[in-house]
Structures are given as C-alpha cells and as structure tokens.
N, C-alpha and C. Protein backbone atom coordinates (compact mmCIF):
# COMPACT_ATOMS: atom_id res chain seq x y z
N UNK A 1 111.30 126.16 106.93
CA UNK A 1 109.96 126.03 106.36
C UNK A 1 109.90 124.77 105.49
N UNK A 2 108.84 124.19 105.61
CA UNK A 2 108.67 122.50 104.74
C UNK A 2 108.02 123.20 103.64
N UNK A 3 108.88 122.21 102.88
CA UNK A 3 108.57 122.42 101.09
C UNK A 3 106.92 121.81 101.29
N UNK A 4 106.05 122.59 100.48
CA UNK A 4 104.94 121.95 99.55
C UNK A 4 104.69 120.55 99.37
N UNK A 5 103.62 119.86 99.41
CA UNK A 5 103.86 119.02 98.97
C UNK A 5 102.68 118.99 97.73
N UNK A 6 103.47 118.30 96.19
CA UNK A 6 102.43 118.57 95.21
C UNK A 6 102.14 117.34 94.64
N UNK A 7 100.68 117.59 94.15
CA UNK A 7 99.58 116.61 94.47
C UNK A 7 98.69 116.35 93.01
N UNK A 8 99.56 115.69 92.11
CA UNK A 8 98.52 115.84 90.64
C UNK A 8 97.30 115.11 90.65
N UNK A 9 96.30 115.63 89.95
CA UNK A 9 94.97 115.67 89.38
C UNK A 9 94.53 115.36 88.36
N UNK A 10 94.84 113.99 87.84
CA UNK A 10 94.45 113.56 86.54
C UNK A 10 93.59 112.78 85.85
N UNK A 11 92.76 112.86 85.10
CA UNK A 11 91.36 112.23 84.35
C UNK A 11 91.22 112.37 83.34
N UNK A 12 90.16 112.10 82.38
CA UNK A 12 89.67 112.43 81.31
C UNK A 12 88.25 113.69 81.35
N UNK A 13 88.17 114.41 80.55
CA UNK A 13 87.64 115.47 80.31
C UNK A 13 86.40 114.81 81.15
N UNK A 14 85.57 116.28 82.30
CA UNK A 14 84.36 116.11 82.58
C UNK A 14 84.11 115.30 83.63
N UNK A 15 85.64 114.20 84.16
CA UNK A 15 85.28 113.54 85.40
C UNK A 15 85.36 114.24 86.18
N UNK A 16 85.48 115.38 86.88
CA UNK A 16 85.88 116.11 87.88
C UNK A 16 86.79 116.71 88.85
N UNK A 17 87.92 116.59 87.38
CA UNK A 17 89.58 117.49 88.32
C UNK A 17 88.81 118.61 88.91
N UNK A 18 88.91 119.39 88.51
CA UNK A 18 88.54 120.98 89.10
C UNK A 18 87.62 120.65 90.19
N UNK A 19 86.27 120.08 90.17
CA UNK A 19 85.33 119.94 91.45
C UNK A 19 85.82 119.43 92.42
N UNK A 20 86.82 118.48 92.28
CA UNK A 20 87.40 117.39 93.63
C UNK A 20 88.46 118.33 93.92
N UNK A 21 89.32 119.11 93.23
CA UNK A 21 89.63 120.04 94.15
C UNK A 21 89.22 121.22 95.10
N UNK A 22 88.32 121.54 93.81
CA UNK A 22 87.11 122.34 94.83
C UNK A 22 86.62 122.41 96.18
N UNK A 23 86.35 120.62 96.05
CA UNK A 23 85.74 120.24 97.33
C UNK A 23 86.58 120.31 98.74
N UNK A 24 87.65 119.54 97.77
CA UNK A 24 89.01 119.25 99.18
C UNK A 24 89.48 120.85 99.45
N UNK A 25 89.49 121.84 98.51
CA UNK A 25 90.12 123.14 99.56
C UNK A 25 88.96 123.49 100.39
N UNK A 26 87.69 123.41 99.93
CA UNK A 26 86.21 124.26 100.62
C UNK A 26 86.16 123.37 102.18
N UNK A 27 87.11 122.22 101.78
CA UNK A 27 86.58 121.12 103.37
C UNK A 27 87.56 121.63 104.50
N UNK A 28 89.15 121.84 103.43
CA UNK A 28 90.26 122.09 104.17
C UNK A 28 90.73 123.20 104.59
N UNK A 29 90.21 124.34 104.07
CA UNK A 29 90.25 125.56 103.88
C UNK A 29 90.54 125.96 105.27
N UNK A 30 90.25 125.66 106.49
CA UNK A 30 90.62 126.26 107.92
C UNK A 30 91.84 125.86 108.46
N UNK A 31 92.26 124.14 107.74
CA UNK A 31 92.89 123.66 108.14
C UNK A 31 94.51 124.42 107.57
N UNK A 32 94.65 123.77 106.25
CA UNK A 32 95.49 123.86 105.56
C UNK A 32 96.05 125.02 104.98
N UNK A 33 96.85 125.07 104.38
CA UNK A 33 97.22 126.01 103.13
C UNK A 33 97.72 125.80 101.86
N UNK A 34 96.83 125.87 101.12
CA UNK A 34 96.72 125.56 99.79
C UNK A 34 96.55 126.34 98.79
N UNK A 35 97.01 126.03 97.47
CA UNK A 35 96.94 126.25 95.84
C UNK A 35 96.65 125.48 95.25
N UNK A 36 96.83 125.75 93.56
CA UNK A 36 96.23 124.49 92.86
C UNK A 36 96.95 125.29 91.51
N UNK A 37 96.96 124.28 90.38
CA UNK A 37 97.64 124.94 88.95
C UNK A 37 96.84 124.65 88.39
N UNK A 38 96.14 124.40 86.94
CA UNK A 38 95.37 124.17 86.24
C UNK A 38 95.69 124.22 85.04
N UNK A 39 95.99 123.48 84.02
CA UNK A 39 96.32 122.95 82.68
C UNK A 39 95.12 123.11 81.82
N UNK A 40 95.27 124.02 80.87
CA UNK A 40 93.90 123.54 79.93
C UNK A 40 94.93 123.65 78.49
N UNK A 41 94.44 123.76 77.59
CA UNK A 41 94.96 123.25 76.00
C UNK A 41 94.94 124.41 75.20
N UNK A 42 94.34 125.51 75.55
CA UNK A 42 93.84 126.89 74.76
C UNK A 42 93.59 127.78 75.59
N UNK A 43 92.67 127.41 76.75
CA UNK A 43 92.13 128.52 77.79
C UNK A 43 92.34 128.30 79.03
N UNK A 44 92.21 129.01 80.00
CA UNK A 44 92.37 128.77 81.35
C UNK A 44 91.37 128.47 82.03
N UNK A 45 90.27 127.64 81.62
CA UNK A 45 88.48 127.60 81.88
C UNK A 45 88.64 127.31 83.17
N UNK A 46 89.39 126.54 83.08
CA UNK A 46 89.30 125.64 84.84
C UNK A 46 89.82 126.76 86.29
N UNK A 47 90.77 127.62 85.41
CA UNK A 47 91.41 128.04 86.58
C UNK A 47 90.30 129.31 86.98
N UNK A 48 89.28 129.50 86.43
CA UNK A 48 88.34 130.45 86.24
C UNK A 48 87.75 129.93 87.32
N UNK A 49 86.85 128.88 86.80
CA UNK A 49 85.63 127.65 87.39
C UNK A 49 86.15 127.96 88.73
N UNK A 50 87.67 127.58 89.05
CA UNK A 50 88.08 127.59 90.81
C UNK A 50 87.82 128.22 91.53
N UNK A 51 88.54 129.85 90.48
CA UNK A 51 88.27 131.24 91.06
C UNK A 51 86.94 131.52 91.49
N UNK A 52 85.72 131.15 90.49
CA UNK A 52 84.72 131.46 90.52
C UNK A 52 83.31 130.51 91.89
N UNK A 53 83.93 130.08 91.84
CA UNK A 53 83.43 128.28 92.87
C UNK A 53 83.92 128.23 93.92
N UNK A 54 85.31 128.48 94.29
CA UNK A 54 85.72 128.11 95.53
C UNK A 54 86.72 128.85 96.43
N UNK A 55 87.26 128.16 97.36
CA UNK A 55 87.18 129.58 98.38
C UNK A 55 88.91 129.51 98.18
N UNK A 56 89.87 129.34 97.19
CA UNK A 56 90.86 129.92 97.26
C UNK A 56 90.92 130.95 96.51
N UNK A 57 91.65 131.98 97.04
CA UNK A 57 91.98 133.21 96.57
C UNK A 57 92.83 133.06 94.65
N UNK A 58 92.14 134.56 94.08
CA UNK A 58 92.90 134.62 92.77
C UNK A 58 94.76 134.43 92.84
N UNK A 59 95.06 134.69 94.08
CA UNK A 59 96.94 134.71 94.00
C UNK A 59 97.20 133.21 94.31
N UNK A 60 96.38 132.24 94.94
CA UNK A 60 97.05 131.03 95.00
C UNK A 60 96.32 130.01 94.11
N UNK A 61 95.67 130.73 92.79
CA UNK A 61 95.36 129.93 91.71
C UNK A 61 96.29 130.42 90.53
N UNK A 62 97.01 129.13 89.71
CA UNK A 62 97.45 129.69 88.47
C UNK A 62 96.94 128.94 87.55
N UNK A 63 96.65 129.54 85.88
CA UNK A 63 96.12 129.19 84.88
C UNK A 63 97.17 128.82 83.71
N UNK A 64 97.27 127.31 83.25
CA UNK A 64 98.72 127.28 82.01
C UNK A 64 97.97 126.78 81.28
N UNK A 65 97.75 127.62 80.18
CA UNK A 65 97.58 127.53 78.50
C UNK A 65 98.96 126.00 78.09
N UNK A 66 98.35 125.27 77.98
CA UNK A 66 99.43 124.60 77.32
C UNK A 66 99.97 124.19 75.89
N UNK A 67 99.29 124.57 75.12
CA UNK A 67 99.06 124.07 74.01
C UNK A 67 99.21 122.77 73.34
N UNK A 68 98.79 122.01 72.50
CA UNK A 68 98.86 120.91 71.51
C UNK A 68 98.46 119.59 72.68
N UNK A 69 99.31 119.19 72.90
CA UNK A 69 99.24 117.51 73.84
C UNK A 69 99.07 117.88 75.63
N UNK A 70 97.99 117.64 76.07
CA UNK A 70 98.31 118.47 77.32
C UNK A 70 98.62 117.57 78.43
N UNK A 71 99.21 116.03 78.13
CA UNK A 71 100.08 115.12 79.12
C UNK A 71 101.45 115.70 78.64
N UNK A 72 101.79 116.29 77.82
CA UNK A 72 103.19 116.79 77.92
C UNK A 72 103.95 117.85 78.75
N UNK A 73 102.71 118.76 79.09
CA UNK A 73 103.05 119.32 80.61
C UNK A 73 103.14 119.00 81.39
N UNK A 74 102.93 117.59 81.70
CA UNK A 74 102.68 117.27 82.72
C UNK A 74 103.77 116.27 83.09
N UNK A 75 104.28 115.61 82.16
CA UNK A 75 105.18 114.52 81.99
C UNK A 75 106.67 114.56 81.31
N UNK A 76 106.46 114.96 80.25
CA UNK A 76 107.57 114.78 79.17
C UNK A 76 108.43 116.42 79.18
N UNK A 77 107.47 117.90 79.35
CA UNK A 77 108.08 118.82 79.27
C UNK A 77 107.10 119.71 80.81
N UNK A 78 107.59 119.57 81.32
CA UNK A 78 107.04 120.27 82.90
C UNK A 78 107.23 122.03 83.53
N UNK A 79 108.22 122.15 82.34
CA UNK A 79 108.76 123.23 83.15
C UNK A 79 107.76 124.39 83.17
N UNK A 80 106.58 124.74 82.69
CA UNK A 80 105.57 125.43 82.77
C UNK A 80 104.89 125.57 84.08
N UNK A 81 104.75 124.11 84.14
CA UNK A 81 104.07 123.66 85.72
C UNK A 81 105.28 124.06 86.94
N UNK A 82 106.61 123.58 86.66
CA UNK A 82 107.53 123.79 87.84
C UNK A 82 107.49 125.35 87.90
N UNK A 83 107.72 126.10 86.92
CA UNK A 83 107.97 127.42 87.09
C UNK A 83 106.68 127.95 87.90
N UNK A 84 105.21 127.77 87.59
CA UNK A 84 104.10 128.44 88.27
C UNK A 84 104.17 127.89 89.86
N UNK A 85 104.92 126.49 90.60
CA UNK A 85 105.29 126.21 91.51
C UNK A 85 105.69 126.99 92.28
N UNK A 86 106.77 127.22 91.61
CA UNK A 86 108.01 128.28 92.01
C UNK A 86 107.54 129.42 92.42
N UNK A 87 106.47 130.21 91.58
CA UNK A 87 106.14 131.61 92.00
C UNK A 87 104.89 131.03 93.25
N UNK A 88 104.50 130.26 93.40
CA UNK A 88 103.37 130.09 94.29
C UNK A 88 104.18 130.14 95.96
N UNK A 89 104.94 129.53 95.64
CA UNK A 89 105.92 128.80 96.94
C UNK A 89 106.87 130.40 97.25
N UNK A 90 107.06 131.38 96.46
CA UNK A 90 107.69 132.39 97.00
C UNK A 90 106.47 133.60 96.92
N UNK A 91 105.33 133.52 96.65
CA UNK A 91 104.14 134.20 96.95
C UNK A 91 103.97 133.99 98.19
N UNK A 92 103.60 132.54 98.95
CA UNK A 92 102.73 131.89 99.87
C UNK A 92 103.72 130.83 100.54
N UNK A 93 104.95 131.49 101.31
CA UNK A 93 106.33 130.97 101.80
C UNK A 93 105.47 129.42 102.86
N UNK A 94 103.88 129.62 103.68
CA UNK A 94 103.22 128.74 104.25
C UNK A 94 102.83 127.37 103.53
N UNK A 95 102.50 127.84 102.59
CA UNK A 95 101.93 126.58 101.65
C UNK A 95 102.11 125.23 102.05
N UNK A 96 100.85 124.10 102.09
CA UNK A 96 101.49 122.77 102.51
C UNK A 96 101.01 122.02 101.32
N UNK A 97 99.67 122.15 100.66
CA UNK A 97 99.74 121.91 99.56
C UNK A 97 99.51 122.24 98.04
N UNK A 98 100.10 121.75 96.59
CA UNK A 98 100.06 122.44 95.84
C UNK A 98 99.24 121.22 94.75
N UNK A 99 97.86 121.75 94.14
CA UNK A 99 97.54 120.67 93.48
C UNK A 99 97.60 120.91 92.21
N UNK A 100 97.62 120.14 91.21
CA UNK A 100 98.60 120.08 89.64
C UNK A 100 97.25 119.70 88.90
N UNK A 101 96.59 120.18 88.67
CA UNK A 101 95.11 119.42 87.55
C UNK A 101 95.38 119.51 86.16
N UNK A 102 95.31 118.07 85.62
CA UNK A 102 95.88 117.94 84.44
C UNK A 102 94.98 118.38 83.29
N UNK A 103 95.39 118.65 82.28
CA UNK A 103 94.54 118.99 81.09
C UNK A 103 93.37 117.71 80.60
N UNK A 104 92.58 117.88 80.56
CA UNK A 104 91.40 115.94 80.31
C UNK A 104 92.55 115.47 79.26
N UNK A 105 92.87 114.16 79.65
CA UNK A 105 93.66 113.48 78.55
C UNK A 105 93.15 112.14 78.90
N UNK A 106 93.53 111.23 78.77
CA UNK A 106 93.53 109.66 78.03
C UNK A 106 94.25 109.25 79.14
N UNK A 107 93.26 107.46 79.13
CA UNK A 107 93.82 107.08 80.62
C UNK A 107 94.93 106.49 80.55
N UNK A 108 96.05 106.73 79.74
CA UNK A 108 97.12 106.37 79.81
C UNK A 108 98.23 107.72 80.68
N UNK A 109 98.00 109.04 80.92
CA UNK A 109 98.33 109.97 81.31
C UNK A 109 99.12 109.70 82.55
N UNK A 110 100.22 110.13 83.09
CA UNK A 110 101.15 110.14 84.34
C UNK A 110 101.50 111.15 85.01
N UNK A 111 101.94 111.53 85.82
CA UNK A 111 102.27 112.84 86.10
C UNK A 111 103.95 112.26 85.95
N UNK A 112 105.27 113.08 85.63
CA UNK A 112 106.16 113.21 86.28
C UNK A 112 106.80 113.19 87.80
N UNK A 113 107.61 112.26 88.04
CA UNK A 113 107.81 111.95 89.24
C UNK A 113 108.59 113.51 89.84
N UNK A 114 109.63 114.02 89.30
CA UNK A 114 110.04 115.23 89.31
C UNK A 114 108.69 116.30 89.30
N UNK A 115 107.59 116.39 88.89
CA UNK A 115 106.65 117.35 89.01
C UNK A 115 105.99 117.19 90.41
N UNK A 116 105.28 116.15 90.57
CA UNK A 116 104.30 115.93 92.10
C UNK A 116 104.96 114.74 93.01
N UNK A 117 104.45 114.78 94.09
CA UNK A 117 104.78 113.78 95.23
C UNK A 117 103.87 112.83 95.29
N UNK A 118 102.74 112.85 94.80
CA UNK A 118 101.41 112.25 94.97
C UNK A 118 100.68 112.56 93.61
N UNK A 119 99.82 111.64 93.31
CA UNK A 119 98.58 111.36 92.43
C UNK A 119 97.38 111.08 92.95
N UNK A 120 96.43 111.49 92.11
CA UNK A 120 95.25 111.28 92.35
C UNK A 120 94.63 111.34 90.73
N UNK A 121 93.63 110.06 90.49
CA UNK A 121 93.09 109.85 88.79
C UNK A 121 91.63 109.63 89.27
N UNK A 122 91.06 110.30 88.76
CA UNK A 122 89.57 110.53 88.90
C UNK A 122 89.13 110.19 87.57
N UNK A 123 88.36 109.18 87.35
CA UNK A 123 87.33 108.59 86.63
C UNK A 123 85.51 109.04 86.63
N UNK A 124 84.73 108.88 85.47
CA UNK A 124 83.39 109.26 86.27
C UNK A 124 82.69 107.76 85.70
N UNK A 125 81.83 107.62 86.58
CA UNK A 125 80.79 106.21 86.05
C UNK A 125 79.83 106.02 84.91
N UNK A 126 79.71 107.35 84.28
CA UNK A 126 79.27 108.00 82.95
C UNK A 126 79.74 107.62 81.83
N UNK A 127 81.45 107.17 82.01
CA UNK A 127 82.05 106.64 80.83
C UNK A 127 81.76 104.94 81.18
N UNK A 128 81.28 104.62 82.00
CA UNK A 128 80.66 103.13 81.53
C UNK A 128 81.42 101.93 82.98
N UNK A 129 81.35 101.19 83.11
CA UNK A 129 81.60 99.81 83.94
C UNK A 129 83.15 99.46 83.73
N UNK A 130 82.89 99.30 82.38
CA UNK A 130 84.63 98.64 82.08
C UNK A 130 85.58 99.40 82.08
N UNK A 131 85.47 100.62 81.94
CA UNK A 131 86.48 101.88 82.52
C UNK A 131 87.70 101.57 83.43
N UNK A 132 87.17 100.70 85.07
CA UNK A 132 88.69 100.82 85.68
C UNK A 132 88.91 99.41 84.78
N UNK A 133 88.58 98.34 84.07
CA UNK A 133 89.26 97.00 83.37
C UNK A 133 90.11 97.27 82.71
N UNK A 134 90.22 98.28 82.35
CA UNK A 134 90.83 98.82 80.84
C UNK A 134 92.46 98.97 81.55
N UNK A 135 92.47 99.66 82.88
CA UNK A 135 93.42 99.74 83.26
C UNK A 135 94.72 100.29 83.06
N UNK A 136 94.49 101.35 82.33
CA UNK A 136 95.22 102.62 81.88
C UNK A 136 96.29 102.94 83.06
N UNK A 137 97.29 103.70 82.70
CA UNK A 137 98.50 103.55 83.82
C UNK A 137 98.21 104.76 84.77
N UNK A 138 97.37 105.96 84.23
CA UNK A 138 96.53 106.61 85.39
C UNK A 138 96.14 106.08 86.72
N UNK A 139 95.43 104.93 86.19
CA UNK A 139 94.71 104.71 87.10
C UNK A 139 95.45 103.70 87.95
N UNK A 140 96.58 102.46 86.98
CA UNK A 140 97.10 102.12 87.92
C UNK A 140 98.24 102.41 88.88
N UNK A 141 99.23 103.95 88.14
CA UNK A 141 99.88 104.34 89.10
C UNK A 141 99.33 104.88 89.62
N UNK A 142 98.63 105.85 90.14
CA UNK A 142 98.41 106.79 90.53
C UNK A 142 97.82 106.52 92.13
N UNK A 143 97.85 107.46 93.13
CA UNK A 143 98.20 106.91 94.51
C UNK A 143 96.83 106.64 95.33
N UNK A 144 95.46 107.79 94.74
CA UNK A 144 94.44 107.59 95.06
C UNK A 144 93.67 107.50 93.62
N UNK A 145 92.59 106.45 93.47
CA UNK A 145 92.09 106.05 92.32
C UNK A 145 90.53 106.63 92.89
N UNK A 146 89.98 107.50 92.11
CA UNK A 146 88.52 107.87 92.28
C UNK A 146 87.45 107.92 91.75
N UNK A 147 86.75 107.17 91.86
CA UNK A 147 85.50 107.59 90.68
C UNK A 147 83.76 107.70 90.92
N UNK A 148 83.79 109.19 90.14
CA UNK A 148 82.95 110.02 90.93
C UNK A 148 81.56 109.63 90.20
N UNK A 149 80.70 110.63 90.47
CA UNK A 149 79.30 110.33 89.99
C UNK A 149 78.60 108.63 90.06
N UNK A 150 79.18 108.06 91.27
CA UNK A 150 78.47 107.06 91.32
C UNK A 150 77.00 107.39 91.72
N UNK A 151 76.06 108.06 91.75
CA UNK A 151 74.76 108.63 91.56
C UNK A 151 74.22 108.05 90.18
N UNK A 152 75.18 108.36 89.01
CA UNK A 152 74.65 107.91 88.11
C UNK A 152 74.56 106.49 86.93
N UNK A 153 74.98 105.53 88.10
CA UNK A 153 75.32 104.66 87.61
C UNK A 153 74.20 103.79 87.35
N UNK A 154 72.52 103.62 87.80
CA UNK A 154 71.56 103.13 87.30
C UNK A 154 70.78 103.72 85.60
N UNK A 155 71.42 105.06 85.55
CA UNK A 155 70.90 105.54 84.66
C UNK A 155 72.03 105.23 83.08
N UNK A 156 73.09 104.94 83.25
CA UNK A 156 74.27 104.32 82.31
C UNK A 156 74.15 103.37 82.04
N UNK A 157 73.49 102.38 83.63
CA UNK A 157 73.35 100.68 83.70
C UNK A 157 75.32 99.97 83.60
N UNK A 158 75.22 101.16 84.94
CA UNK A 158 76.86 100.58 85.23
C UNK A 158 76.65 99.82 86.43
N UNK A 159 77.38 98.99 86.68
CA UNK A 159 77.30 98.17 87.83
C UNK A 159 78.63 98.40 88.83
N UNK A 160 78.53 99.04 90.28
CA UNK A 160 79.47 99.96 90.84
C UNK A 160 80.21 98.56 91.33
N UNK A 161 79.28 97.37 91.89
CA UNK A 161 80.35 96.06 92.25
C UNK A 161 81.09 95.72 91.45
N UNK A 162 80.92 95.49 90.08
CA UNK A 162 81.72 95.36 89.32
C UNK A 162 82.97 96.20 88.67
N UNK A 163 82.77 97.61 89.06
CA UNK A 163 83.58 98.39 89.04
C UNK A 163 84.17 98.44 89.97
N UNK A 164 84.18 98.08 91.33
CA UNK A 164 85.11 97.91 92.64
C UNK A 164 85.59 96.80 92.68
N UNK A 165 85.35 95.44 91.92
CA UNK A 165 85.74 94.04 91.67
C UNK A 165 87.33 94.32 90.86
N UNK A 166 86.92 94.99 89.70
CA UNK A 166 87.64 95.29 89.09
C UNK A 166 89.46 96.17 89.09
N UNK A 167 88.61 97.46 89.90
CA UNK A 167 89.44 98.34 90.71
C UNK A 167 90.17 97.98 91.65
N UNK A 168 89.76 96.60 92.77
CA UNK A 168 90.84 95.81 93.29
C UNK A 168 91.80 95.38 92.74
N UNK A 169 91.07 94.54 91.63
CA UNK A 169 92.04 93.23 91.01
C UNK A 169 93.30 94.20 90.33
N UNK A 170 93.04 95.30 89.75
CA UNK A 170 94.28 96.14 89.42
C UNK A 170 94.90 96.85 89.98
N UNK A 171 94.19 97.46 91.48
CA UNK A 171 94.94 98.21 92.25
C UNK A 171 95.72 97.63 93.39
N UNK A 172 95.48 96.56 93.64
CA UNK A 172 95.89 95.61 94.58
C UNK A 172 95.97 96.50 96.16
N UNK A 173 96.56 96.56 96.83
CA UNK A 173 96.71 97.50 97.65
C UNK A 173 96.14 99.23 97.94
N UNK A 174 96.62 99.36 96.61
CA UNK A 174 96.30 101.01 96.61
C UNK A 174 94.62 101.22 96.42
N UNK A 175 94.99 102.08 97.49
CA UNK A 175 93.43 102.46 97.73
C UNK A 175 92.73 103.23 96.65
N UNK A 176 91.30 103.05 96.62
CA UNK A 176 90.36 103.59 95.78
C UNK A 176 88.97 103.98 96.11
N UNK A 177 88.32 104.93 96.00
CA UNK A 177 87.01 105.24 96.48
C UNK A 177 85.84 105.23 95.23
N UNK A 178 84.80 105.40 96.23
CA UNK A 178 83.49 105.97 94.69
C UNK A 178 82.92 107.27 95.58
N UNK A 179 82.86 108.69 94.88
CA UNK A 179 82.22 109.98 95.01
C UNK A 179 81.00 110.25 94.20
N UNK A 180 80.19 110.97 95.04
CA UNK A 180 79.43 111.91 94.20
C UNK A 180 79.67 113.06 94.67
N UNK A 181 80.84 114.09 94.19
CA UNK A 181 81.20 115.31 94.33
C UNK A 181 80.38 116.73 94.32
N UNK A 182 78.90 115.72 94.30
CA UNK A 182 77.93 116.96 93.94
C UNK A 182 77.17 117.01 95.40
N UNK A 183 77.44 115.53 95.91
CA UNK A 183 76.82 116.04 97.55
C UNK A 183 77.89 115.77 98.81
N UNK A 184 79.16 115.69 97.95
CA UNK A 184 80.69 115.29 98.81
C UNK A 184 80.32 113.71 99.44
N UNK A 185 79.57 112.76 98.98
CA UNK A 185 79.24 111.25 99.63
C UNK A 185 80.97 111.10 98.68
N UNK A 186 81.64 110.39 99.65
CA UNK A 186 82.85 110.29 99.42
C UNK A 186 83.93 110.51 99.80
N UNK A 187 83.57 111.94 100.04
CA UNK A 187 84.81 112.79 99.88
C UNK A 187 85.58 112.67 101.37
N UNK A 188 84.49 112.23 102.40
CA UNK A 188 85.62 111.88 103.30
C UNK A 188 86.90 110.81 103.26
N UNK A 189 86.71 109.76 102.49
CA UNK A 189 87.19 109.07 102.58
C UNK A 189 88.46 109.62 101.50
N UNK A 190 88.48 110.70 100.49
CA UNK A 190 89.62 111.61 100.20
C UNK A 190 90.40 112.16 101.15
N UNK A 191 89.57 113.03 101.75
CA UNK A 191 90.13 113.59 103.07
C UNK A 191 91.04 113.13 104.20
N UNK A 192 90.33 111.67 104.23
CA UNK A 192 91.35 110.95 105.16
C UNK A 192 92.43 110.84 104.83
N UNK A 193 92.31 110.34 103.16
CA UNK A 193 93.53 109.84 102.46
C UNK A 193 94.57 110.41 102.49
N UNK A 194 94.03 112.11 102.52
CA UNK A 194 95.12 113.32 102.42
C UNK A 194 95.77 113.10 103.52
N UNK A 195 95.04 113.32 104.82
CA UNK A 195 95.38 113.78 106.16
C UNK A 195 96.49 112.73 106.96
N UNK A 196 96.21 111.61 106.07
CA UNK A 196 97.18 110.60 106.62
C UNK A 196 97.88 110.09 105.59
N UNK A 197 97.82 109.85 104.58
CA UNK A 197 99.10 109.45 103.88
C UNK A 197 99.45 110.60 103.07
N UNK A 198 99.09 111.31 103.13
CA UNK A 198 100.24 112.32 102.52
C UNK A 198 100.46 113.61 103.50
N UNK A 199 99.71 114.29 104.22
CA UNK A 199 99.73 115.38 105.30
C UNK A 199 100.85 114.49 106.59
N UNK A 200 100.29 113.38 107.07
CA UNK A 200 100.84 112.71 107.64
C UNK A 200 100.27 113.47 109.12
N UNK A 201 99.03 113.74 109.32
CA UNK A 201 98.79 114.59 110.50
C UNK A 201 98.36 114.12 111.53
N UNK A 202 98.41 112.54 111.55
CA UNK A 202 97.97 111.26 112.96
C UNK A 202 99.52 111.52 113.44
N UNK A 203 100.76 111.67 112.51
CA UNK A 203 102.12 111.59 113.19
C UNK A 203 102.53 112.75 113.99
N UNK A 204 101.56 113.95 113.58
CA UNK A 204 102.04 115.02 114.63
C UNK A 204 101.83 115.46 115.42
C-alpha cells in the first residue's frame, strides 16, 4: 500500500485554507481518497466548517487545538500533526491524500519538511497588491502559490497584473494561480496541479 501523500495549507487568517480544501475534496471526492487536519489556536472552528461544508466524512477529519504560536505545529514541534497522521493512515489504510491546514499565521510560516511532501500558501487580494512583493518564505517556498478572491480586487483597488508581475519575479518557475473559491474560477488550474505534480496521474 503507498504511503499518503501530505499536502500543507498555509496563509494568513481568512484567505481561505479551509475553503480551498473544501473545494479540492468536493471536486475530487470520486476520484481520490482523502483527509485533511486542521490547526486552530484554541478551537477546532475549521475542522467544524469542513465537517459542516463538505463532503468528507467526520472520521477522515481531525481537529488540533494547538495552543500559543500556531507555526510551531507546524514547523518547530509537529508531533501533534504527525501523531493525527498516524491515526488517519491506520483508520483509512486507502488514503492518497492527507491535507495539513495551518493555523492563520504570518507570511513568514513553513511547513516542516519531515511533516508534508508538498505546500500550498494561499493569499487573498483583500490584503492589498503588495502582498506577493513582500515575499514572505510562505509564499516563496511553498510549491503552489494561490491567491484567491481575485473578484475583489476593483473594490480594494488592487491591481491583479501587478500582483502576477510580482508573483513571477519571486517565484521564478514555481507555479502560481489567482481563485475565486466562491465560484471555483481557478480551481482548475489547482486541480491540475494536484493531478500531475503531485498525484502524478498522466504517469499511470
């Protein structure tokens, strides 16, 4: 049986960890087999929101209270996250993927290379234009760079060319999209991302 492959979820509060996963199990849901973990700081809001929103089941969602700094679950002290792994992967022996949604932190946030196989940093166009300039190590490690609610970028008076000008010049190679997760305009181009660089499912 092939190990999992796990897939962190990281942004700042309100860009849309939880919905972009949402979306990708509700798209993949026939295909795949999937979970997801969910980090919050006090409560398990998010792992609720999932339960409550989308079509994976309560046994292949888990909820970690993390307390105080919530990039330290994710990075510096993991074993919260590895352990809820662990029970997912001997719950759901099928599993292909497992997604890691980080607690909203600061765009300096990483996942642990020992925690996930893959990244994904979701940005929203709400926090403004110069957002990807800033160039936080989120956004530049991380394997898919996303940023959603481009819908609302006349009403901020963000300019999305300039935010894709930008998003090149720092991502060089690594790919990056713009979503509006509220009508999935986007989300294929996630989907692909999955299906071929990390599913790897053109090779089989």
């Amino acid at each position: 049986m092939m190990e999992p492959i796990c897939i962190g979820i990281g942004g700042p509060v309100g860009a849309g960890k939880t919905q972009l996963i949402e979306r990708i199990t509700r798209r993949l849901n026939d295909e795949v087999s999937m979970a997801a973990i969910t980090n919050d700081i006090y409560t398990i809001e998010d792992a609720k929101i999932l339960a409550a929103n989308g079509v994976l089941p309560l046994d292949r969602i888990v909820g970690i209270e993390t307390g105080g700094c919530p990039h330290t679950a994710i990075r510096e002290d993991t074993s919260m996250n590895s352990a809820a792994i662990e029970e997912l992967k001997a719950k759901h022996p099928d599993l292909q993927i497992i997604f890691v949604e980080s607690g909203g932190d600061n765009l300096s946030a990483t996942f642990s290379p020992e925690l996930v196989d893959f990244s994904i940093y979701i940005i929203d166009v709400a926090q403004g234009e110069k957002i990807p300039r800033k160039a936080g190590q989120g956004m530049i490690k991380s394997d898919l760079f996303v940023i959603n609610k481009m819908d609302l970028a006349p009403y901020v008076g963000a300019d999305l060319s300039v935010m894709e000008r930008d998003s090149k010049e720092f991502r060089g190679e690594k790919p990056f999209c713009f979503t509006n997760l509220k009508t999935d305009e986007g989300l294929d181009t996630v989907i692909d991302w999955l299906k071929h660089e990390v599913l790897m499912l053109d090779l089989g």
